[in-house]
Structure formats: C-alpha cells, structure tokens
N, C-alpha and C. Protein backbone atom coordinates (compact mmCIF):
# COMPACT_ATOMS: atom_id res chain seq x y z
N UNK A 1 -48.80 1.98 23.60
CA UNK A 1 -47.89 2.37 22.54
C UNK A 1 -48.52 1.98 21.20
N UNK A 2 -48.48 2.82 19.75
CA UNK A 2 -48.79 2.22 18.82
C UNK A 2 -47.89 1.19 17.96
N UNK A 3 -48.30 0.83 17.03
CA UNK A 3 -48.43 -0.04 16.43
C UNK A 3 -46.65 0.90 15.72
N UNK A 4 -46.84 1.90 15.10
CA UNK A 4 -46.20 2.45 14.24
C UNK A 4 -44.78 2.68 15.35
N UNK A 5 -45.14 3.02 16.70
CA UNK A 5 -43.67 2.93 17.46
C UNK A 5 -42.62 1.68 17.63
N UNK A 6 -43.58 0.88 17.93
CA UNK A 6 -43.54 -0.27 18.36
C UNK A 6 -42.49 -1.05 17.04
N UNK A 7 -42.57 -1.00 15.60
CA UNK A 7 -42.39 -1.55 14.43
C UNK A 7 -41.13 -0.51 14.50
N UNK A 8 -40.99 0.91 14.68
CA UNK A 8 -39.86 1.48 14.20
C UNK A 8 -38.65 0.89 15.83
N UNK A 9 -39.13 0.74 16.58
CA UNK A 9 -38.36 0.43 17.64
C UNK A 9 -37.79 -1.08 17.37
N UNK A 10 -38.64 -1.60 16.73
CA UNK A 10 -37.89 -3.21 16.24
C UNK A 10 -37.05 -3.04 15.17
N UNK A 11 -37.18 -2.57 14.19
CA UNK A 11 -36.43 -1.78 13.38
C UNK A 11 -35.24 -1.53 13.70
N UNK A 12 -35.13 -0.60 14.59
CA UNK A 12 -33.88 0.15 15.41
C UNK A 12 -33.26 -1.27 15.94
N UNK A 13 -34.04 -2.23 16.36
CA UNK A 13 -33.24 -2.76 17.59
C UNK A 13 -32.65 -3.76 16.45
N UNK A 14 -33.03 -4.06 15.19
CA UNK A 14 -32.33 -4.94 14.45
C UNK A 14 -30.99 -4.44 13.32
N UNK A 15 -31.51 -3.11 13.18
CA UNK A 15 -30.27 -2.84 12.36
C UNK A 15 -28.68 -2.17 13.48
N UNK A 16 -29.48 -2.25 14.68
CA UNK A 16 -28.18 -2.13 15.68
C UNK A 16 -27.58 -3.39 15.86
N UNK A 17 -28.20 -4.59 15.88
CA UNK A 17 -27.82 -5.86 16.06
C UNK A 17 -26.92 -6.22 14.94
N UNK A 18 -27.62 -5.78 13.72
CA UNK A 18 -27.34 -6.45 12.56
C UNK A 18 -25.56 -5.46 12.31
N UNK A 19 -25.45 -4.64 12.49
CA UNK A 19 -24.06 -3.24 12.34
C UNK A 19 -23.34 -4.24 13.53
N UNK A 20 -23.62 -4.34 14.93
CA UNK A 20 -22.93 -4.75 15.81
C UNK A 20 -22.16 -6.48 15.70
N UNK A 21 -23.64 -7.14 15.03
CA UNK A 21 -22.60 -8.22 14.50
C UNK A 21 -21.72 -8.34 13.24
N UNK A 22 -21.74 -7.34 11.81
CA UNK A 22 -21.49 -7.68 11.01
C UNK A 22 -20.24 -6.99 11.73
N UNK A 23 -19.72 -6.00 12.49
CA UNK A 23 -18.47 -5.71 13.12
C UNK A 23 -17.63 -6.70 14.03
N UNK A 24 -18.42 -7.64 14.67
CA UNK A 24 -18.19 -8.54 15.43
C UNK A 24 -17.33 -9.97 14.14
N UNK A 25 -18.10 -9.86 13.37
CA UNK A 25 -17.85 -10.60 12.40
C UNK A 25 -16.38 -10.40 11.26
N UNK A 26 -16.23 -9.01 10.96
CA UNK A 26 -14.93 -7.96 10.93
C UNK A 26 -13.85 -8.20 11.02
N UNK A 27 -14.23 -8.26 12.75
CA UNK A 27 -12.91 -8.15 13.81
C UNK A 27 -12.57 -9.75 13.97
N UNK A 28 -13.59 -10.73 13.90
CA UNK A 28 -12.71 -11.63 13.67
C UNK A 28 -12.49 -13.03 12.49
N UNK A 29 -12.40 -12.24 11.57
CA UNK A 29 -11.81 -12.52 10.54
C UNK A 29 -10.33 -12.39 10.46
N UNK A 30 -9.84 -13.92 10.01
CA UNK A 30 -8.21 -13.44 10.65
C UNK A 30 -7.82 -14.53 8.60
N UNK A 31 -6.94 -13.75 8.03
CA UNK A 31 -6.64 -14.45 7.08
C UNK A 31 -5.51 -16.04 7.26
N UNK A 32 -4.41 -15.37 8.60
CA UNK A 32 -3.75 -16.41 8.30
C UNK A 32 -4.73 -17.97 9.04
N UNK A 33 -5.49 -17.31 10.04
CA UNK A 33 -6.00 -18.77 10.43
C UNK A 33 -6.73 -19.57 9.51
N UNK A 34 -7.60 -18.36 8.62
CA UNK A 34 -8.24 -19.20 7.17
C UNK A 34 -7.64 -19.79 6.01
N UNK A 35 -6.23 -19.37 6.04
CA UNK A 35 -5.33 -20.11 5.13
C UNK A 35 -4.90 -21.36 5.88
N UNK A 36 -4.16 -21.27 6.70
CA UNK A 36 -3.58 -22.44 7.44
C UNK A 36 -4.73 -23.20 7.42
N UNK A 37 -6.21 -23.02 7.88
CA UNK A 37 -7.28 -24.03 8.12
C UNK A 37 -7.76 -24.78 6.61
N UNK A 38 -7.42 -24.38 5.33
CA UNK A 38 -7.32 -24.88 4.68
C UNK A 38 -6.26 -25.13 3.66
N UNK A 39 -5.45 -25.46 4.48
CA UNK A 39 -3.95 -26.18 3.67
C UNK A 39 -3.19 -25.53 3.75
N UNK A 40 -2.80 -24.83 3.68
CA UNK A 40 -1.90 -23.54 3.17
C UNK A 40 -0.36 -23.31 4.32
N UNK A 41 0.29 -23.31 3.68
CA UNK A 41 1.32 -23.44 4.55
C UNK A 41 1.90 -21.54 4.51
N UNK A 42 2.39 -21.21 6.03
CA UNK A 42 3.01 -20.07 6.56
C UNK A 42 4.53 -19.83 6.19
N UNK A 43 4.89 -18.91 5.30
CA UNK A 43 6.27 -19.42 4.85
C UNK A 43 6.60 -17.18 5.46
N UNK A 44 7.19 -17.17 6.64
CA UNK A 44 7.94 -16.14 6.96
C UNK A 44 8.34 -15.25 5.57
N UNK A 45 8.25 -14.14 5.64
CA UNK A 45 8.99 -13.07 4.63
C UNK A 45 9.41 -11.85 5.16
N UNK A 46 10.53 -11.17 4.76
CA UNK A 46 10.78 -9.55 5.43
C UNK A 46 11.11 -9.15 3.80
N UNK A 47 11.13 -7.56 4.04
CA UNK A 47 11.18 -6.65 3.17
C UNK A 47 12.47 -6.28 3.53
N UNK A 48 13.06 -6.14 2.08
CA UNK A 48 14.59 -5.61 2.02
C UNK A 48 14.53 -4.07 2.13
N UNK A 49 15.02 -3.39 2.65
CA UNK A 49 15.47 -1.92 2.36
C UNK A 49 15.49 -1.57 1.16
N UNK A 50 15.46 -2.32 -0.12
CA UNK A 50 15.12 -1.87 -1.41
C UNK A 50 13.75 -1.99 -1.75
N UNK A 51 12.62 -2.54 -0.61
CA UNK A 51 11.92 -2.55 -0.97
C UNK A 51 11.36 -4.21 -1.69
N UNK A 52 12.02 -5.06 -1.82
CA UNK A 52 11.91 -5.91 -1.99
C UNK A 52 11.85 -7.31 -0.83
N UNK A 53 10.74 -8.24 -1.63
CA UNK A 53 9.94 -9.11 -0.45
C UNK A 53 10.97 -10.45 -0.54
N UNK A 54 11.64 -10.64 0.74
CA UNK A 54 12.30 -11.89 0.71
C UNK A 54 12.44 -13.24 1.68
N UNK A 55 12.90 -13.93 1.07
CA UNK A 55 12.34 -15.56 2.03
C UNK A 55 13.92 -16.15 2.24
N UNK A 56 14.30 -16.75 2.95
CA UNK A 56 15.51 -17.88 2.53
C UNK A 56 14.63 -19.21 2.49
N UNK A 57 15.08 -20.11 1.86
CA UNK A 57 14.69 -21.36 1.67
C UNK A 57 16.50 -22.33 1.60
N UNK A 58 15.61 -23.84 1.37
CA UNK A 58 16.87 -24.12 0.57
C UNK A 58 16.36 -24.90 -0.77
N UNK A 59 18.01 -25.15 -1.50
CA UNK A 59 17.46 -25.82 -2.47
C UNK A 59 18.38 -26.65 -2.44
N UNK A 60 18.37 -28.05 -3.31
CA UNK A 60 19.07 -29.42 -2.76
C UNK A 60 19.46 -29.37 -1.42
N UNK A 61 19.04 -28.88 -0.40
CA UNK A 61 19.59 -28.96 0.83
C UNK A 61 20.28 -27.86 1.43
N UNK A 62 20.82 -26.70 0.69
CA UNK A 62 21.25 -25.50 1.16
C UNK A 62 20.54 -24.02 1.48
N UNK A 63 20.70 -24.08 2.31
CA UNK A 63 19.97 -22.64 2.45
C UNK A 63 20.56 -21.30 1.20
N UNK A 64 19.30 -20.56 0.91
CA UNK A 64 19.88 -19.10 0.41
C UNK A 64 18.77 -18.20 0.42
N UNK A 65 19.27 -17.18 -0.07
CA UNK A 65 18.66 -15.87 0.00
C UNK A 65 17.90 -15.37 -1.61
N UNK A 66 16.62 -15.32 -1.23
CA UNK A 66 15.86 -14.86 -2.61
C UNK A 66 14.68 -13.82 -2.75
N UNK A 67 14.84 -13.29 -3.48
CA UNK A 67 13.36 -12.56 -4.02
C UNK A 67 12.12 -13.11 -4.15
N UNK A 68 11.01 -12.22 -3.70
CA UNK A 68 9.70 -13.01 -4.45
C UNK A 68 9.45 -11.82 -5.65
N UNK A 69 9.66 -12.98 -6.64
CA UNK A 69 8.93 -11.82 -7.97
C UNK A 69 7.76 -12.36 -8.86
N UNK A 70 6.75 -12.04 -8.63
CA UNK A 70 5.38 -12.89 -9.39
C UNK A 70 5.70 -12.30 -11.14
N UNK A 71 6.20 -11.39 -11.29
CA UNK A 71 6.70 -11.10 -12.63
C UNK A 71 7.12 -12.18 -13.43
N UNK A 72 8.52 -12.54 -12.91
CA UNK A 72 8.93 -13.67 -13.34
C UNK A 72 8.32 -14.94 -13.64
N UNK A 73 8.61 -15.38 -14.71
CA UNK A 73 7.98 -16.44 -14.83
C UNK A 73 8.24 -17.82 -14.39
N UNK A 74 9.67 -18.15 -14.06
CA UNK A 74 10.28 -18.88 -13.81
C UNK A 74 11.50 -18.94 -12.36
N UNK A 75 11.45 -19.83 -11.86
CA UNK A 75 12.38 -19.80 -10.75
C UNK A 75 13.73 -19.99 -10.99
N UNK A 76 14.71 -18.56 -10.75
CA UNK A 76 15.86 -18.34 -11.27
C UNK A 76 16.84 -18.92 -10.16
N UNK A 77 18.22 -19.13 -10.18
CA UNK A 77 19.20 -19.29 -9.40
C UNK A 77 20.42 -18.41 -10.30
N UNK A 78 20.96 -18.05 -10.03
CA UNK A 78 21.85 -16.71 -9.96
C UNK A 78 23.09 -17.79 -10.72
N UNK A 79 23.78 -17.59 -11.68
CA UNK A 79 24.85 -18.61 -12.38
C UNK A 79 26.22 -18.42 -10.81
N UNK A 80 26.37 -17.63 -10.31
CA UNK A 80 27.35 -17.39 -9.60
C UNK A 80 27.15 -18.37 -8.40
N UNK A 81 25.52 -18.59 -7.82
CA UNK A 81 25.19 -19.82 -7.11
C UNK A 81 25.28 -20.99 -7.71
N UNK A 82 25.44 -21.36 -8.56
CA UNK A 82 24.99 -23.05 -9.23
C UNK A 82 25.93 -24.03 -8.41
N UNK A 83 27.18 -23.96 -7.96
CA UNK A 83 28.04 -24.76 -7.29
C UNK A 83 27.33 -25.04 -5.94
N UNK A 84 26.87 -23.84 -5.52
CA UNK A 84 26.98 -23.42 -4.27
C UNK A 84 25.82 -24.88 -3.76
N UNK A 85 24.64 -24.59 -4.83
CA UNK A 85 23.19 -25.63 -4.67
C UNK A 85 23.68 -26.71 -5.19
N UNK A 86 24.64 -27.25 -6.09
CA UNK A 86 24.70 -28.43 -6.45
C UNK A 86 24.39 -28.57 -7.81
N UNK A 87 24.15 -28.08 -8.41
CA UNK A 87 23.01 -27.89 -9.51
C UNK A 87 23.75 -28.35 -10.82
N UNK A 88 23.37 -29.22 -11.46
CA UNK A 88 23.70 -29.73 -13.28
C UNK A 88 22.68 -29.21 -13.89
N UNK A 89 23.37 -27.97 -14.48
CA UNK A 89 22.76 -27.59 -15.72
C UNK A 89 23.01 -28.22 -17.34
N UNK A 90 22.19 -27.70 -17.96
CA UNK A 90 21.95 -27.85 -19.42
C UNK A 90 22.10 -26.80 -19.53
N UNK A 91 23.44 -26.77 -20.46
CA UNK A 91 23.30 -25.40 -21.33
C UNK A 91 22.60 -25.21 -22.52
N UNK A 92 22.03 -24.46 -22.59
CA UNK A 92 21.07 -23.85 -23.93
C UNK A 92 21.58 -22.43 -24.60
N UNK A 93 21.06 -22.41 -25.51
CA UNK A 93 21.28 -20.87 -26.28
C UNK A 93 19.91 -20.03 -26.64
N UNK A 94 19.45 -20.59 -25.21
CA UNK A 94 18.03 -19.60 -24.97
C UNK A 94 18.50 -18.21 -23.95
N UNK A 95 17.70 -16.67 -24.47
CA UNK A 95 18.45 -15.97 -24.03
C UNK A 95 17.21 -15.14 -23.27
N UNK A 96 16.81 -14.51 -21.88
CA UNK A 96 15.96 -13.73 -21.43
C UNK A 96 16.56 -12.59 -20.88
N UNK A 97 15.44 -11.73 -20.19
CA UNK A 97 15.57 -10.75 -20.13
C UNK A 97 14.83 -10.34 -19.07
N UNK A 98 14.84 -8.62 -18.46
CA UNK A 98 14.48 -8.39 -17.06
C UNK A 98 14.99 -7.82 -16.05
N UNK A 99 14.15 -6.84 -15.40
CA UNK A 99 14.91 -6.28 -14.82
C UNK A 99 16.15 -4.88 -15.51
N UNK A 100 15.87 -4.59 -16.79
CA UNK A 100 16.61 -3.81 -17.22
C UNK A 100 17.82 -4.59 -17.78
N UNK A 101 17.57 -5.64 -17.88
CA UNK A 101 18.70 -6.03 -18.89
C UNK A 101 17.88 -7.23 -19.86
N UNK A 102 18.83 -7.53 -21.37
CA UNK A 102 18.07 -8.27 -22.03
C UNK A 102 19.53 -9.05 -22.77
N UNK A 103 19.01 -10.05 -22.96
CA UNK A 103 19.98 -11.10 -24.03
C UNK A 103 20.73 -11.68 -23.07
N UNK A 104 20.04 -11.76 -21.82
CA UNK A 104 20.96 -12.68 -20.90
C UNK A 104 20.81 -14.44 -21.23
N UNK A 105 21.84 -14.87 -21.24
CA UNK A 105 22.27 -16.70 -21.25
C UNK A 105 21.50 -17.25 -20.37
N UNK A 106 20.60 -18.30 -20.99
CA UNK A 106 20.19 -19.56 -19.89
C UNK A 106 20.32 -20.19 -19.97
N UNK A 107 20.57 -21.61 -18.96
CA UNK A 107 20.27 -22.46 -18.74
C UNK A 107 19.51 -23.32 -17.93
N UNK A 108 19.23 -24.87 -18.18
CA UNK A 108 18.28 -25.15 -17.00
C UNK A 108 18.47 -25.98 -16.60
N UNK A 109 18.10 -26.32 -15.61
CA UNK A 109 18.59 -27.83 -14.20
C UNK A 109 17.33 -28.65 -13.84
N UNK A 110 17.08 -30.19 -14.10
CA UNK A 110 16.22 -30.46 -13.99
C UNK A 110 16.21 -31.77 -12.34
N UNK A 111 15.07 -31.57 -11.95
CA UNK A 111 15.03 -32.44 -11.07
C UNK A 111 15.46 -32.10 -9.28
N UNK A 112 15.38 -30.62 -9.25
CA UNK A 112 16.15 -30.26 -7.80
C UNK A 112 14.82 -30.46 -6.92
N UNK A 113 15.46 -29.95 -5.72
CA UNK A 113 14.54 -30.03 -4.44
C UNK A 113 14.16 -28.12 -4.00
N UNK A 114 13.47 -27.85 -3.45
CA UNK A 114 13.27 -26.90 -2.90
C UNK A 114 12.47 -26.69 -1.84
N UNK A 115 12.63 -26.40 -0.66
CA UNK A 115 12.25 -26.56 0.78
C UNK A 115 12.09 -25.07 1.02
N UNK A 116 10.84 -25.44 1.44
CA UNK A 116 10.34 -23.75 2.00
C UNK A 116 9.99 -24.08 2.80
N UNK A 117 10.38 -23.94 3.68
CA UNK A 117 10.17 -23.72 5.14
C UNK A 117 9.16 -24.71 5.56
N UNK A 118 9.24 -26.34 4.95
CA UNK A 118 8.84 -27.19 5.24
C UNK A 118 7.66 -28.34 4.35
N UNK A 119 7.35 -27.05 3.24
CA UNK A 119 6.47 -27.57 2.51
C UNK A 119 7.72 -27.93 1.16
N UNK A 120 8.04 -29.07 0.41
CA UNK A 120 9.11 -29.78 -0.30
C UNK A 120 8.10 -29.70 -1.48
N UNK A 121 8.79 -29.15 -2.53
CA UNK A 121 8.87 -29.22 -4.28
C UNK A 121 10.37 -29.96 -4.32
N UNK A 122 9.66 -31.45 -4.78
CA UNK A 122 10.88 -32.33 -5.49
C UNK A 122 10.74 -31.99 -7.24
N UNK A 123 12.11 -32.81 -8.19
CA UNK A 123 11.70 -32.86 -9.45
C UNK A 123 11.55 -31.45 -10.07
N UNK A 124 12.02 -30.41 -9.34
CA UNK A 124 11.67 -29.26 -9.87
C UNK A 124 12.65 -28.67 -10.85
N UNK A 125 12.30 -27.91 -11.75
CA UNK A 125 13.17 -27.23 -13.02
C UNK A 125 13.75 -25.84 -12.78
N UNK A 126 14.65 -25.56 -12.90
CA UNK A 126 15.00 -24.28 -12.16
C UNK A 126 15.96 -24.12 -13.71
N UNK A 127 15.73 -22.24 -13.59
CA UNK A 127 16.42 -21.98 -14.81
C UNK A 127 17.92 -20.74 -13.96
N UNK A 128 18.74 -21.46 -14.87
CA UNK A 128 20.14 -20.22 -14.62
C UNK A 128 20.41 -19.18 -15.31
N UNK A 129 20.87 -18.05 -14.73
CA UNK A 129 21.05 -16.90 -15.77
C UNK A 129 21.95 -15.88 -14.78
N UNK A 130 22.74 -15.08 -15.02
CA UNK A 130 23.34 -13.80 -14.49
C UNK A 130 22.52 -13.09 -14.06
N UNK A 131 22.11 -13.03 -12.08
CA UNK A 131 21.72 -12.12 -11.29
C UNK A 131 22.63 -11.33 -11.20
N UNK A 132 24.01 -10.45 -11.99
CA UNK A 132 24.85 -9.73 -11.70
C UNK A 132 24.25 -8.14 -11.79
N UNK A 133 23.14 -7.95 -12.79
CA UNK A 133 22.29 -6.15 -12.63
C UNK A 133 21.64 -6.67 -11.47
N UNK A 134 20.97 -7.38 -11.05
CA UNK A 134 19.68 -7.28 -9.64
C UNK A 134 20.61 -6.91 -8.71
N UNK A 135 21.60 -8.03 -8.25
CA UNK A 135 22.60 -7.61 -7.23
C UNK A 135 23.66 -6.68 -7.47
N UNK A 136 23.89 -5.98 -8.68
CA UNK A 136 24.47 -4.74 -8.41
C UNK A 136 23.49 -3.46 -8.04
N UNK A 137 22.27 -3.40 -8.51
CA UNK A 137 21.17 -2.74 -8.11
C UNK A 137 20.88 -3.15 -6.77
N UNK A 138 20.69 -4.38 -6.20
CA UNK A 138 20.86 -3.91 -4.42
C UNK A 138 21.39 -3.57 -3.38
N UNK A 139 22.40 -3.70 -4.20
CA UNK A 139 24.01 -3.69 -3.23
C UNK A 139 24.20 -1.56 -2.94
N UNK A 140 23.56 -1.25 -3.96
CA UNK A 140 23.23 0.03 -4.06
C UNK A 140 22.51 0.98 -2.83
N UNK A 141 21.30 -0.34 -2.28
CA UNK A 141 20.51 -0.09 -1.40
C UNK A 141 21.31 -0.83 0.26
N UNK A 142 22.42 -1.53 -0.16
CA UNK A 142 23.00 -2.35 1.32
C UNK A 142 22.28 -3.53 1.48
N UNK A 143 21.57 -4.36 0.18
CA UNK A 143 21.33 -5.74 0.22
C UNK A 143 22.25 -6.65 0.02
N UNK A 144 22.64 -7.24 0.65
CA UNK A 144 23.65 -8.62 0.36
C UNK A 144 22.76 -9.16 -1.04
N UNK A 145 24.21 -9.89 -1.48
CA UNK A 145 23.82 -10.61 -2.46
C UNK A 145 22.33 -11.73 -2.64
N UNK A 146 21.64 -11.99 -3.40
CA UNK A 146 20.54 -12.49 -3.50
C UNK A 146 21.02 -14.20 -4.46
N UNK A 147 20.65 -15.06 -3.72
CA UNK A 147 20.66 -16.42 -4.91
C UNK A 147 19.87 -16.85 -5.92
N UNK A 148 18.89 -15.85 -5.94
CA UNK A 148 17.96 -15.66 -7.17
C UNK A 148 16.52 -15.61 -6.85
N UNK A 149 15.72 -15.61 -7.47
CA UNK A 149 14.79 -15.25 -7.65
C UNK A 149 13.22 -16.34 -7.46
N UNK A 150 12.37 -16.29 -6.75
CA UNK A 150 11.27 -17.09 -6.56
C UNK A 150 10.07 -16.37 -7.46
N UNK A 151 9.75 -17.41 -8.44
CA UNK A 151 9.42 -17.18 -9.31
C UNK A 151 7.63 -17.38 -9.80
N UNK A 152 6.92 -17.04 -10.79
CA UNK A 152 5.29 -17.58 -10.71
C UNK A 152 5.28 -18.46 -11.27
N UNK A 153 6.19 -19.45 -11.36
CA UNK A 153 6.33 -20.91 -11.49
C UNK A 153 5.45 -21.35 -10.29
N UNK A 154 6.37 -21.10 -9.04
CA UNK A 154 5.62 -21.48 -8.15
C UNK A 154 4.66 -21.45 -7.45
N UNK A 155 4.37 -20.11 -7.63
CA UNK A 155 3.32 -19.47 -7.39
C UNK A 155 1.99 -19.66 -7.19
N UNK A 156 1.94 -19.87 -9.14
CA UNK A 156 0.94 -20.59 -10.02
C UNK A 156 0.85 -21.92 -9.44
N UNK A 157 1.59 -22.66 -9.29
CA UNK A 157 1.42 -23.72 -8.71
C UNK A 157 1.21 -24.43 -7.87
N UNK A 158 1.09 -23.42 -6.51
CA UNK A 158 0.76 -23.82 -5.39
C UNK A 158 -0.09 -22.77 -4.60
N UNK A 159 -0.53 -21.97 -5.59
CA UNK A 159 -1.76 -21.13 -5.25
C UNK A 159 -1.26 -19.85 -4.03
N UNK A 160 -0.59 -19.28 -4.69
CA UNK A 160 0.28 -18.13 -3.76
C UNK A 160 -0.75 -16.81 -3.21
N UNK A 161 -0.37 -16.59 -2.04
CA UNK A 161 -1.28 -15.69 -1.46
C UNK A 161 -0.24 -14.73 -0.63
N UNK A 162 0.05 -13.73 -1.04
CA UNK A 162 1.13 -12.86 0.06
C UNK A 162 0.26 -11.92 1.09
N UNK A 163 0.68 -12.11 1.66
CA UNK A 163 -0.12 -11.57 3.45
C UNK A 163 1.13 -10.09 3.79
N UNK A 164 0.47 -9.40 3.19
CA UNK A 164 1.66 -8.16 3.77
C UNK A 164 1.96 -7.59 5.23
N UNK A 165 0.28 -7.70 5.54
CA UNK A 165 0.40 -7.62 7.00
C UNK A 165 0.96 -8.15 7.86
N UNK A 166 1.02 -9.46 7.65
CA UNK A 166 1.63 -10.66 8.54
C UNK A 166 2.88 -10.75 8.06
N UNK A 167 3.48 -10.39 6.92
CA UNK A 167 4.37 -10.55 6.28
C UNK A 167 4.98 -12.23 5.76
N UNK A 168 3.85 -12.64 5.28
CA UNK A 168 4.01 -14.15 5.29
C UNK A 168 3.45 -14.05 3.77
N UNK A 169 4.01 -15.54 3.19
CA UNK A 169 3.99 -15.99 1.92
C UNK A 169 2.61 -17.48 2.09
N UNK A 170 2.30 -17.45 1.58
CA UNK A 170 0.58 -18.75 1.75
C UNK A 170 1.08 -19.24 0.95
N UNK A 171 2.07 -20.36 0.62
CA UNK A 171 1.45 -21.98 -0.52
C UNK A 171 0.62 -22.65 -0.53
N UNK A 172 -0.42 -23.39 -1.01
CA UNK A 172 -0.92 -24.64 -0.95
C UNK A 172 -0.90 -25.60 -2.03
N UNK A 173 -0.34 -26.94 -1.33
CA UNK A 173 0.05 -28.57 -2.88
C UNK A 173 -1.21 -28.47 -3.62
C-alpha cells in the first residue's frame, strides 16, 4: 500500500473518531447534573396556561403562589397577601409601575425569610404593591390568584439559571 493511502486512511479513521466522540460527548452533557455538581440548588417550576413560569415557595413560613419575572427588579408580595405572610411594612410614598399599570403605592418589609424549596434567604427586603391588574389579567386565562412576584433581586443574587427543559429554576449562595 502507499504511503498516500495509508495517511488518507488515518485521516478517515480520526475524523470518524473525533465526530463519534465529540457526539458521545453531546449526549452526555446533562445541565442539571452540572449545576447541582456545582452548588446550585433544583427549585421545581410549571408553566401557567398564561404562559407564565411559576414556583410556590414560602415566605416567613407560609407557602404561596408566584411568578418568575427577571424583569422585575424587586421581589413583590401582592398588598392583598401581607397578612397572609406576616409581613410589617413601611409605608412609603414611593410609587412603581408594570405590567401595564403605573403610579402604583409601595411599600417595604424588611427582614423576612424566604424558602425555596430548601435553599433559605433570611433578612430579606420585600417590596408591597397592588397585584390587582396581574391577577385580573390571569384570572382571564383560569390562573388562580398569584402572591406576587419573584423578582431579579434574587436572581442577581444567587446566580439564576432557568432550565426550560427540565422545567427547573438553578440558585446558587
């Protein structure tokens, strides 16, 4: 055999190797095991019929029902929940907006807890305001009421990664 077969046949036999492992390599690539293997905690999510991505958690100790919105800047609780979590607000005459409405009332609560599904934000600041347009806009679609909103407060802060496939939310402290 020559020289010139011999070189294209090694050739062949490496870029078949090289296609067969970088596929091998592909297939097992798995995101949630690479998150979990470095810190990252698995926090369950489903999609509402509106289209919207949601978690229950609790906060001071109660469970509720919320949105993930990376929009937001801040982690909302719905004024109609505040009893419900426990929550002492500060009233302010700071006013936001969102979602199609603007000049809404806030206030803010300092120092709560929030439990996601095992990974704990103590000391945390949570702001109040009228979820009454979001939840009349889902209720539209047959979403139960929502207790507000998970916000890129947290996000930002614990290095958020949403897994659509898996339908899971990634934190890491």
């Amino acid at each position: 055999m020559n020289k010139n077969k011999i070189l294209f046949s090694l050739l062949l036999a490496s870029i078949f190797s090289f296609v067969s492992l970088s596929a091998q390599v592909k297939e097992s690539f798995n995101i949630q095991t690479t998150l979990v293997s470095n810190g990252y905690k698995a926090i369950k999510m489903n999609r509402l019929v509106s289209g919207h991505l949601h978690i229950t958690c609790e906060i001071n100790g109660v469970m509720g029902d919320f949105i993930l919105d990376s929009g937001a800047n801040s982690t909302i609780i719905d004024n109609a929940s505040e009893q419900k979590f426990r929550i002492d607000s500060e009233k302010g005459d700071k006013t936001a907006g969102g979602a199609g409405a603007v000049n809404l009332k806030t206030s803010q609560s300092k120092g709560n807890s929030i439990n996601l599904d095992g990974l704990i934000i103590s000391d945390f600041t949570l702001i109040l305001m009228s979820l009454d347009h979001v939840n009349k806009a889902l209720s539209k679609h047959g979403v139960p009421r929502m207790d507000g909103v998970i916000g890129a407060d947290i996000f930002a802060l614990y290095n958020a990664v949403i897994d659509y496939k898996s339908m899971c939310l990634y934190l890491k402290k």
